[in-house]
PDB file of N, CA and C in Angstrom:
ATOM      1  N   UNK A   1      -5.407  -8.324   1.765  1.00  0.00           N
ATOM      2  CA  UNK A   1      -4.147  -7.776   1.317  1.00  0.00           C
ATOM      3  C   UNK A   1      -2.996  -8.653   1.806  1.00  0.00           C
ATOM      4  N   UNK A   2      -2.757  -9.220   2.819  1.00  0.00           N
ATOM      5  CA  UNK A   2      -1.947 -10.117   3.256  1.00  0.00           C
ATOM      6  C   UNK A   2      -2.135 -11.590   3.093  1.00  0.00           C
ATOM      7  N   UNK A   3      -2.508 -12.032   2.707  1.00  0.00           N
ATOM      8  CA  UNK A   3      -3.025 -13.120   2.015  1.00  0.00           C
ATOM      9  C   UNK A   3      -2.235 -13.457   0.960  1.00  0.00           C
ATOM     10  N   UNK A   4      -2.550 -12.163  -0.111  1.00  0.00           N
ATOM     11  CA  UNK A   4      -2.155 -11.954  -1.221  1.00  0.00           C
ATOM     12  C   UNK A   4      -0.313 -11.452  -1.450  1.00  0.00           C
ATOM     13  N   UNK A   5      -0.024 -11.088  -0.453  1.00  0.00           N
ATOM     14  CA  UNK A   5       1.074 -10.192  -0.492  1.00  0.00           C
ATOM     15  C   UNK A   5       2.292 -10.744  -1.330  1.00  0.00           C
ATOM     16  N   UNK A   6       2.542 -12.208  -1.699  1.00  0.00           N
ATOM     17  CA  UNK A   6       3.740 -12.176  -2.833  1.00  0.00           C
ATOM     18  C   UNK A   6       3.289 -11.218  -3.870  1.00  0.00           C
ATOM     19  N   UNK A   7       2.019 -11.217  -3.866  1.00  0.00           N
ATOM     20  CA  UNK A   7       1.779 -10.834  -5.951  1.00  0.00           C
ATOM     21  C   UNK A   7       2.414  -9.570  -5.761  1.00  0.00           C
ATOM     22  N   UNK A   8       2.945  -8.405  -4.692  1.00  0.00           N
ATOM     23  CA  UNK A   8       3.231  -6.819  -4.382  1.00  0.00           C
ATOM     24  C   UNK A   8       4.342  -6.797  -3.534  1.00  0.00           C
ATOM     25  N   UNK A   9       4.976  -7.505  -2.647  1.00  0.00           N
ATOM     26  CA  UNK A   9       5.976  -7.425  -1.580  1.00  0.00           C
ATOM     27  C   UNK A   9       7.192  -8.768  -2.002  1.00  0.00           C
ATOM     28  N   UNK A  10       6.636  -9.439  -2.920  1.00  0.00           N
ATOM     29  CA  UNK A  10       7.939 -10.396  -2.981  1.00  0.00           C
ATOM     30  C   UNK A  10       8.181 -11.514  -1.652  1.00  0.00           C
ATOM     31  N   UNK A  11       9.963 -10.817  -1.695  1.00  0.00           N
ATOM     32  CA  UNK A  11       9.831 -12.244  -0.454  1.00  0.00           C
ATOM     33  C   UNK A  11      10.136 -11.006   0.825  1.00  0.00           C
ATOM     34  N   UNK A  12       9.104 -10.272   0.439  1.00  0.00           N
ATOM     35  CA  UNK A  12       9.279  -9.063   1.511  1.00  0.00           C
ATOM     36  C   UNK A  12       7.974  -9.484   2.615  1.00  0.00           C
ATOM     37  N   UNK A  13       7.816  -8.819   3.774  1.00  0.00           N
ATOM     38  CA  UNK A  13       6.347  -9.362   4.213  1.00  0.00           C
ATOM     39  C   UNK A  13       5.765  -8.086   4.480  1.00  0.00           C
ATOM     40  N   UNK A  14       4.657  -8.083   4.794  1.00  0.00           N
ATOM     41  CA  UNK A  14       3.500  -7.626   4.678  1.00  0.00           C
ATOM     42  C   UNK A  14       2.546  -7.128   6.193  1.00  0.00           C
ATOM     43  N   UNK A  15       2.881  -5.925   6.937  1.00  0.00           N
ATOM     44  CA  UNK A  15       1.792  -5.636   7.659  1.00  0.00           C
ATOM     45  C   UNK A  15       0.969  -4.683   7.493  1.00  0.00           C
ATOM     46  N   UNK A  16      -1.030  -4.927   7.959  1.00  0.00           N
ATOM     47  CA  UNK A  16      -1.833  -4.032   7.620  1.00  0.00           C
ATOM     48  C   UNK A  16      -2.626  -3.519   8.757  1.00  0.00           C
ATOM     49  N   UNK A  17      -2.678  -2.349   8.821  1.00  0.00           N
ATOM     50  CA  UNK A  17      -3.556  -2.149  10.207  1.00  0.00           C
ATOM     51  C   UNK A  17      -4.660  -1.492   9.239  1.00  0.00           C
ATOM     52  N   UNK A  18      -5.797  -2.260  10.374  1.00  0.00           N
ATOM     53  CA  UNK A  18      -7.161  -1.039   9.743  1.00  0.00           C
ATOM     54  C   UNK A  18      -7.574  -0.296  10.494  1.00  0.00           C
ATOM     55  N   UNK A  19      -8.599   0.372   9.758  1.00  0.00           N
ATOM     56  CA  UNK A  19      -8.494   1.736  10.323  1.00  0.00           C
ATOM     57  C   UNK A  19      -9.545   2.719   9.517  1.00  0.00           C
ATOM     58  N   UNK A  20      -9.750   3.689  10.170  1.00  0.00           N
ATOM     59  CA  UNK A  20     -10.418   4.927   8.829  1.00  0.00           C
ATOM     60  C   UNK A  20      -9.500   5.240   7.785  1.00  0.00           C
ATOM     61  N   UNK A  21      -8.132   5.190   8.346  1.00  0.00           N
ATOM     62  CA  UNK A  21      -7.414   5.307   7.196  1.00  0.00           C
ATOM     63  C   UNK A  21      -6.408   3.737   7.243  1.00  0.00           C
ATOM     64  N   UNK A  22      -6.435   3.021   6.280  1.00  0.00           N
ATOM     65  CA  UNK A  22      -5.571   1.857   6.414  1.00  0.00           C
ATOM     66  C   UNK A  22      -4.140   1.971   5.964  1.00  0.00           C
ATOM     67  N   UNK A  23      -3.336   1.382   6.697  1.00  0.00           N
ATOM     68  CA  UNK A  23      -1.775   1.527   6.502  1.00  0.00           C
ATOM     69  C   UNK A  23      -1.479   0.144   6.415  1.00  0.00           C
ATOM     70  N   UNK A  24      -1.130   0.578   5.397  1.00  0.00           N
ATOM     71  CA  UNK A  24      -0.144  -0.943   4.882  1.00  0.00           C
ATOM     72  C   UNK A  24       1.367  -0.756   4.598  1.00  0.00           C
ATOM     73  N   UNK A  25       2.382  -1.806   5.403  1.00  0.00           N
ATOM     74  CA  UNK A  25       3.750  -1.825   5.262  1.00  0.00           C
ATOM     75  C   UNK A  25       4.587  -2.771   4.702  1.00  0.00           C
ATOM     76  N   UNK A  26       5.673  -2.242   3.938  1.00  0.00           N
ATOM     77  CA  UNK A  26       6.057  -3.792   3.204  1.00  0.00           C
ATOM     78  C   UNK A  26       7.353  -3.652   3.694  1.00  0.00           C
ATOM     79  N   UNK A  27       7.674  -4.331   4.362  1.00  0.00           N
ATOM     80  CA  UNK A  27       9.170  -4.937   5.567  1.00  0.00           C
ATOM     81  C   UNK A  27      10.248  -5.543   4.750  1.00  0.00           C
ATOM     82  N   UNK A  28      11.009  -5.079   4.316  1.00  0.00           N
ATOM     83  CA  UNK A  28      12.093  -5.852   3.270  1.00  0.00           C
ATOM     84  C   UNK A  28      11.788  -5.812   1.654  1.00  0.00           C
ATOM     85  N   UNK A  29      10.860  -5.047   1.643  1.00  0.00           N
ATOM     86  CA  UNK A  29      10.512  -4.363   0.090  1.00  0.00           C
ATOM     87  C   UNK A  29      11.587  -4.487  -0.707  1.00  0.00           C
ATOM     88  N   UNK A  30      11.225  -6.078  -1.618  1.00  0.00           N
ATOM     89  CA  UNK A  30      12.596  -5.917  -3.224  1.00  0.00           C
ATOM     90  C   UNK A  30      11.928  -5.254  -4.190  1.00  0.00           C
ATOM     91  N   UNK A  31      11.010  -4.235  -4.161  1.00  0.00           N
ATOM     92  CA  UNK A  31      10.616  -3.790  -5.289  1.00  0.00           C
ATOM     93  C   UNK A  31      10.554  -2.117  -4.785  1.00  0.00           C
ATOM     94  N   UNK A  32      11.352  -1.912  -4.046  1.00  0.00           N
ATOM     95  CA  UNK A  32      11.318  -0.693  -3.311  1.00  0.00           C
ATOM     96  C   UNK A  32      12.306   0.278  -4.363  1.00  0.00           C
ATOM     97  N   UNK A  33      11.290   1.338  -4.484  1.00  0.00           N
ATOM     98  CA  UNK A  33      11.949   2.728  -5.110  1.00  0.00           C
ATOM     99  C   UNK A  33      11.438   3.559  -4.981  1.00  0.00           C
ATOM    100  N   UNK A  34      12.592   5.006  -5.145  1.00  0.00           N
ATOM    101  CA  UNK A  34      11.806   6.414  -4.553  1.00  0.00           C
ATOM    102  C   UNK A  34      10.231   6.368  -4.626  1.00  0.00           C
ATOM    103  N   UNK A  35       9.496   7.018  -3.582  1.00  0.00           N
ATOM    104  CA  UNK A  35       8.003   7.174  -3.890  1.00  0.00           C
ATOM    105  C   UNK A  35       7.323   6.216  -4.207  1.00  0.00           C
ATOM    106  N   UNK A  36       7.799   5.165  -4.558  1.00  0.00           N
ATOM    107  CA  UNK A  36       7.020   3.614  -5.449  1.00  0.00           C
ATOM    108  C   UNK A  36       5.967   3.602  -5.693  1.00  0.00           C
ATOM    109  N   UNK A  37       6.092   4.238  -7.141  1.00  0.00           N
ATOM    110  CA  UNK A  37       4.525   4.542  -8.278  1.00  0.00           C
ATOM    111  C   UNK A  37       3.992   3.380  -8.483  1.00  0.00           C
ATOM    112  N   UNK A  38       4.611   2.656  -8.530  1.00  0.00           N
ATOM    113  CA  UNK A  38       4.363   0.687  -9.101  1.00  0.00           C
ATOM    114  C   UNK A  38       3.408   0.337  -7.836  1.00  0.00           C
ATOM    115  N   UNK A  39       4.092   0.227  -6.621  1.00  0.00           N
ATOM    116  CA  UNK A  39       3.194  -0.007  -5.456  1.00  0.00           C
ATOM    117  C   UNK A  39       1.636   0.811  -5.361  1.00  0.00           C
ATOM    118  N   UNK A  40       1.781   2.113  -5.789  1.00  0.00           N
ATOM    119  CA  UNK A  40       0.930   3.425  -5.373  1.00  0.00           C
ATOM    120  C   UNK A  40      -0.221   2.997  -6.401  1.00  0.00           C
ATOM    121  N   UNK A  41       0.332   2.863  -7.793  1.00  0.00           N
ATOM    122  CA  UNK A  41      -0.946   2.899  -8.797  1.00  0.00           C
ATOM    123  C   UNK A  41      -1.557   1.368  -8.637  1.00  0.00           C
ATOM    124  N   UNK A  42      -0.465   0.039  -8.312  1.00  0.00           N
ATOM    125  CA  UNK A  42      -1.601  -1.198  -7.967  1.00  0.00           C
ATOM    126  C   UNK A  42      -2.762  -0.729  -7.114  1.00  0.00           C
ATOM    127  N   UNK A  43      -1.981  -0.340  -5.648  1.00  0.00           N
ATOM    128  CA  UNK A  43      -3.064  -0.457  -4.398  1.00  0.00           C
ATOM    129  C   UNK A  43      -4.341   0.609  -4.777  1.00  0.00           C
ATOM    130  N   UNK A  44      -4.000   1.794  -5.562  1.00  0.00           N
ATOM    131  CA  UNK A  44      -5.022   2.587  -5.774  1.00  0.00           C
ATOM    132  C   UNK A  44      -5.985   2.203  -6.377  1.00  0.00           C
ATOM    133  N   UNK A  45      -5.945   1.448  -7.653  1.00  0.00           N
ATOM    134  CA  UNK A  45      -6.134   0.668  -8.179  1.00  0.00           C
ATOM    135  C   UNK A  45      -7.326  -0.476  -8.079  1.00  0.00           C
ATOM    136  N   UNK A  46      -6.440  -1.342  -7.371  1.00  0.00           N
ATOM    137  CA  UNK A  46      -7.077  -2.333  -6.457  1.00  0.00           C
ATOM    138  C   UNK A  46      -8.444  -1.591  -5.622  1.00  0.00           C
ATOM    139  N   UNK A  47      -7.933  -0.643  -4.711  1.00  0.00           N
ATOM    140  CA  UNK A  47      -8.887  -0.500  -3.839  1.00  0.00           C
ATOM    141  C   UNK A  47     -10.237   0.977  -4.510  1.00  0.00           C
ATOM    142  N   UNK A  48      -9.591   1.349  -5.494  1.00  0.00           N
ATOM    143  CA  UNK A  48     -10.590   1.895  -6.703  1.00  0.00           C
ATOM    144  C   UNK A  48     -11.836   1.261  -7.103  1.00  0.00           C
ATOM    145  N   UNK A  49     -11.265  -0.458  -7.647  1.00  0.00           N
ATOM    146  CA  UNK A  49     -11.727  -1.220  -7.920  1.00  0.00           C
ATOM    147  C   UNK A  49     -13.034  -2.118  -7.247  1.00  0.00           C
ATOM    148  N   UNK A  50     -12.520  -2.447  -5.968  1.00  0.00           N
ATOM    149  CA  UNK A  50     -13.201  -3.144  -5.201  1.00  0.00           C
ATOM    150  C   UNK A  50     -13.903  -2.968  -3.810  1.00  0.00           C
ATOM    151  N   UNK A  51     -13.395  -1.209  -3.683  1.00  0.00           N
ATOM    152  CA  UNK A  51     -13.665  -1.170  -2.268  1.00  0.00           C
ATOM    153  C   UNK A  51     -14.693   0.328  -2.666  1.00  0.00           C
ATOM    154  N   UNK A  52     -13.754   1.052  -3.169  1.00  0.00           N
ATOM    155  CA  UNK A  52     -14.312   2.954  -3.148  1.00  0.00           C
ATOM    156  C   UNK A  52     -13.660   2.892  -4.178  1.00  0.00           C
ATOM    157  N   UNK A  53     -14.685   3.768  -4.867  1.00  0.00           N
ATOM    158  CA  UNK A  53     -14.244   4.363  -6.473  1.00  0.00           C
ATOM    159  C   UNK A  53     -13.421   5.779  -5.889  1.00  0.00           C
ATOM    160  N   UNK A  54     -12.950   6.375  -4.952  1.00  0.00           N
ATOM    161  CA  UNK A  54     -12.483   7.103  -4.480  1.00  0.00           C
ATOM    162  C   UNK A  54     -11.087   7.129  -4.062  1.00  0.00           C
ATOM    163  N   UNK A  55     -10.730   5.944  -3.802  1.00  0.00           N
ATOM    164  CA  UNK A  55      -9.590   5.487  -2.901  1.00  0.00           C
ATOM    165  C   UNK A  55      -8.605   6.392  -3.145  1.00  0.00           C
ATOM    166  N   UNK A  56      -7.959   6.573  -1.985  1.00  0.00           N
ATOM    167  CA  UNK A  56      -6.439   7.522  -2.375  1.00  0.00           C
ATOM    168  C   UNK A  56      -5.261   6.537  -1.856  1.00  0.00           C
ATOM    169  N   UNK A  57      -4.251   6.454  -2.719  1.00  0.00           N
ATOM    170  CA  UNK A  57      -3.554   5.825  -1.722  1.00  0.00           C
ATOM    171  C   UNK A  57      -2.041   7.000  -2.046  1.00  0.00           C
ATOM    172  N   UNK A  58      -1.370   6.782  -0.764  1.00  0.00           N
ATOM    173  CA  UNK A  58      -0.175   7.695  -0.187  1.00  0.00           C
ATOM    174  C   UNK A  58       0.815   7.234   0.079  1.00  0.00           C
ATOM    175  N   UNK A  59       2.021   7.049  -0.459  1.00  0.00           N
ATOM    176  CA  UNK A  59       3.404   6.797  -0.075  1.00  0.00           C
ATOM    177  C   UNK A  59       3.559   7.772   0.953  1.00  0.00           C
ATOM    178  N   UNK A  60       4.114   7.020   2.047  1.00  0.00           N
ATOM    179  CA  UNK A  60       4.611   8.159   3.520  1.00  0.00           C
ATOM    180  C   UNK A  60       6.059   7.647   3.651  1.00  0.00           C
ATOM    181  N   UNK A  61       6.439   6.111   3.616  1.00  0.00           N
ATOM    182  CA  UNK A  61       7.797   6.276   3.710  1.00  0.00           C
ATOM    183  C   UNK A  61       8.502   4.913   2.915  1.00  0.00           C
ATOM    184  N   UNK A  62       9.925   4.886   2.434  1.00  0.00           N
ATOM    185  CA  UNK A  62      10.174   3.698   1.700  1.00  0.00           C
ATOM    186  C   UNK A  62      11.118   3.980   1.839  1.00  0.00           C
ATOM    187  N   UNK A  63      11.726   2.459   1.773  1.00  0.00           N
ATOM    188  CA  UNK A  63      12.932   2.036   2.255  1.00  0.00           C
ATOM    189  C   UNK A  63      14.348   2.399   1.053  1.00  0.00           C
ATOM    190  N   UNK A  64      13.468   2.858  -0.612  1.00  0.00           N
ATOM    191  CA  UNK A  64      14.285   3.723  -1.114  1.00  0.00           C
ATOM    192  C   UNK A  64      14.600   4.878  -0.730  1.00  0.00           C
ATOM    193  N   UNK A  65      14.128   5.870   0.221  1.00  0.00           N
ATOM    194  CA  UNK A  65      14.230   6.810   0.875  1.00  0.00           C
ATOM    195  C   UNK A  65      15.331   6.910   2.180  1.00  0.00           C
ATOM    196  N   UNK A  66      15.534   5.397   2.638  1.00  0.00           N
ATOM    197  CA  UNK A  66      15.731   5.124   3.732  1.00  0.00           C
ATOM    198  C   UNK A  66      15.102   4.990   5.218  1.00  0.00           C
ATOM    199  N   UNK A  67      13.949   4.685   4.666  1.00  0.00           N
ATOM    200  CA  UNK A  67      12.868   4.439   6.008  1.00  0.00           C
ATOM    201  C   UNK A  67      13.113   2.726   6.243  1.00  0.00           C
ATOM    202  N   UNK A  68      12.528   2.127   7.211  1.00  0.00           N
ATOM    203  CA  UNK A  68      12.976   0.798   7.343  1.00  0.00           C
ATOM    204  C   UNK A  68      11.755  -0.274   6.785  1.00  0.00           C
ATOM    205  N   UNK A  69      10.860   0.273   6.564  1.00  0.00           N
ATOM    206  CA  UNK A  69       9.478   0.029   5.930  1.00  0.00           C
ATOM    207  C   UNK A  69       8.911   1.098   4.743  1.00  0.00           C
ATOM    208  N   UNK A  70       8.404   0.408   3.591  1.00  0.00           N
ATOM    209  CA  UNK A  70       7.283   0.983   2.504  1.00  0.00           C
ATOM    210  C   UNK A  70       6.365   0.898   3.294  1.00  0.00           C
ATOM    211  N   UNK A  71       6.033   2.149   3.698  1.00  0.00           N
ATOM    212  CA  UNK A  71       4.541   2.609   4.534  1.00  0.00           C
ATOM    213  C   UNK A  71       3.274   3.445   3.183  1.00  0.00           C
ATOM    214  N   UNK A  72       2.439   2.895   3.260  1.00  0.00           N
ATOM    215  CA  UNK A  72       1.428   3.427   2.391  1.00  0.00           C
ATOM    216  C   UNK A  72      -0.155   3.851   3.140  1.00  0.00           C
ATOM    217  N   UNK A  73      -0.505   4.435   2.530  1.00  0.00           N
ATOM    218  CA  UNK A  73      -2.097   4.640   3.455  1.00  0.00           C
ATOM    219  C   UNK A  73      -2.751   4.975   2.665  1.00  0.00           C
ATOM    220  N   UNK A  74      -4.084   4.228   2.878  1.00  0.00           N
ATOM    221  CA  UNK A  74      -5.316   3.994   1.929  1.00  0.00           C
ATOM    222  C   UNK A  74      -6.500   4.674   2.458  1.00  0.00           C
ATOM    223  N   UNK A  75      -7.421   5.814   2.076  1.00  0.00           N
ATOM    224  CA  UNK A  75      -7.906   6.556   2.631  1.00  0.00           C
ATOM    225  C   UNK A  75      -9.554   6.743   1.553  1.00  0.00           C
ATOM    226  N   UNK A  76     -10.463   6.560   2.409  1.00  0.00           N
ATOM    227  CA  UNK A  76     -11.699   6.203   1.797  1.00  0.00           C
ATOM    228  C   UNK A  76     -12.412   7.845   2.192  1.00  0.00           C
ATOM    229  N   UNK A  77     -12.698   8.726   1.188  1.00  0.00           N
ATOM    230  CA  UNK A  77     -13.566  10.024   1.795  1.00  0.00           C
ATOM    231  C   UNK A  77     -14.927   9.615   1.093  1.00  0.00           C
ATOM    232  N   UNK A  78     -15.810   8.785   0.563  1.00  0.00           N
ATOM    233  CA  UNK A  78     -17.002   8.173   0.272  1.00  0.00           C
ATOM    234  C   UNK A  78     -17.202   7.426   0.728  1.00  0.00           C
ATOM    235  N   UNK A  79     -18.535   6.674   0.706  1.00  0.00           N
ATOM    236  CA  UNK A  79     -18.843   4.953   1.382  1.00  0.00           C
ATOM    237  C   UNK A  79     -18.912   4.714   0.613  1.00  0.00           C
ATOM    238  N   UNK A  80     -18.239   2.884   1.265  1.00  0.00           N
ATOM    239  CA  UNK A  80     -17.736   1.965   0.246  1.00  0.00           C
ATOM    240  C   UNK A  80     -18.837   1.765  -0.696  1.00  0.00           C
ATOM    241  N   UNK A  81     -18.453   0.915  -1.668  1.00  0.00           N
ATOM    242  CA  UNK A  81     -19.616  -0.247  -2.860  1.00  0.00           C
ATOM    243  C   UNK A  81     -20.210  -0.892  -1.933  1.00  0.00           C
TER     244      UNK A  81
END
């Protein structure tokens, strides 16, 4: 995910902690808006795709909101592919 992070964060950057549940933050988010469906349906998406046909992913806070970080969390209740 950080690797990758222009193709989703811009010239924003990118931290990921793992975890049972993974949180990913985008620090200077130019694509930041209420709730950010755009962000929510890629990563779900993505991790639908390649990780768990299950994946949930969760907007918790964004900097359209006024948080200082797009905080998201990616949450696996099956085992992976």
């Amino acid at each position: 995910m950080a690797s990758n992070a222009w193709t989703y964060a811009g010239t924003g950057s990118v931290r990921v902690k793992a975890g049972k549940t993974c949180v990913l933050e985008i620090i200077d988010n130019p694509l930041a808006q209420p709730n950010c469906p755009w962000h929510v349906a890629v990563f779900e998406r993505l991790f639908q795709a390649l990780v768990a046909p299950d994946a949930d992913v969760t907007h918790r806070a964004g900097r359209a909101n006024g948080a200082s970080v797009s905080r998201f969390e990616i949450t696996l209740s099956r085992k992976p592919l």
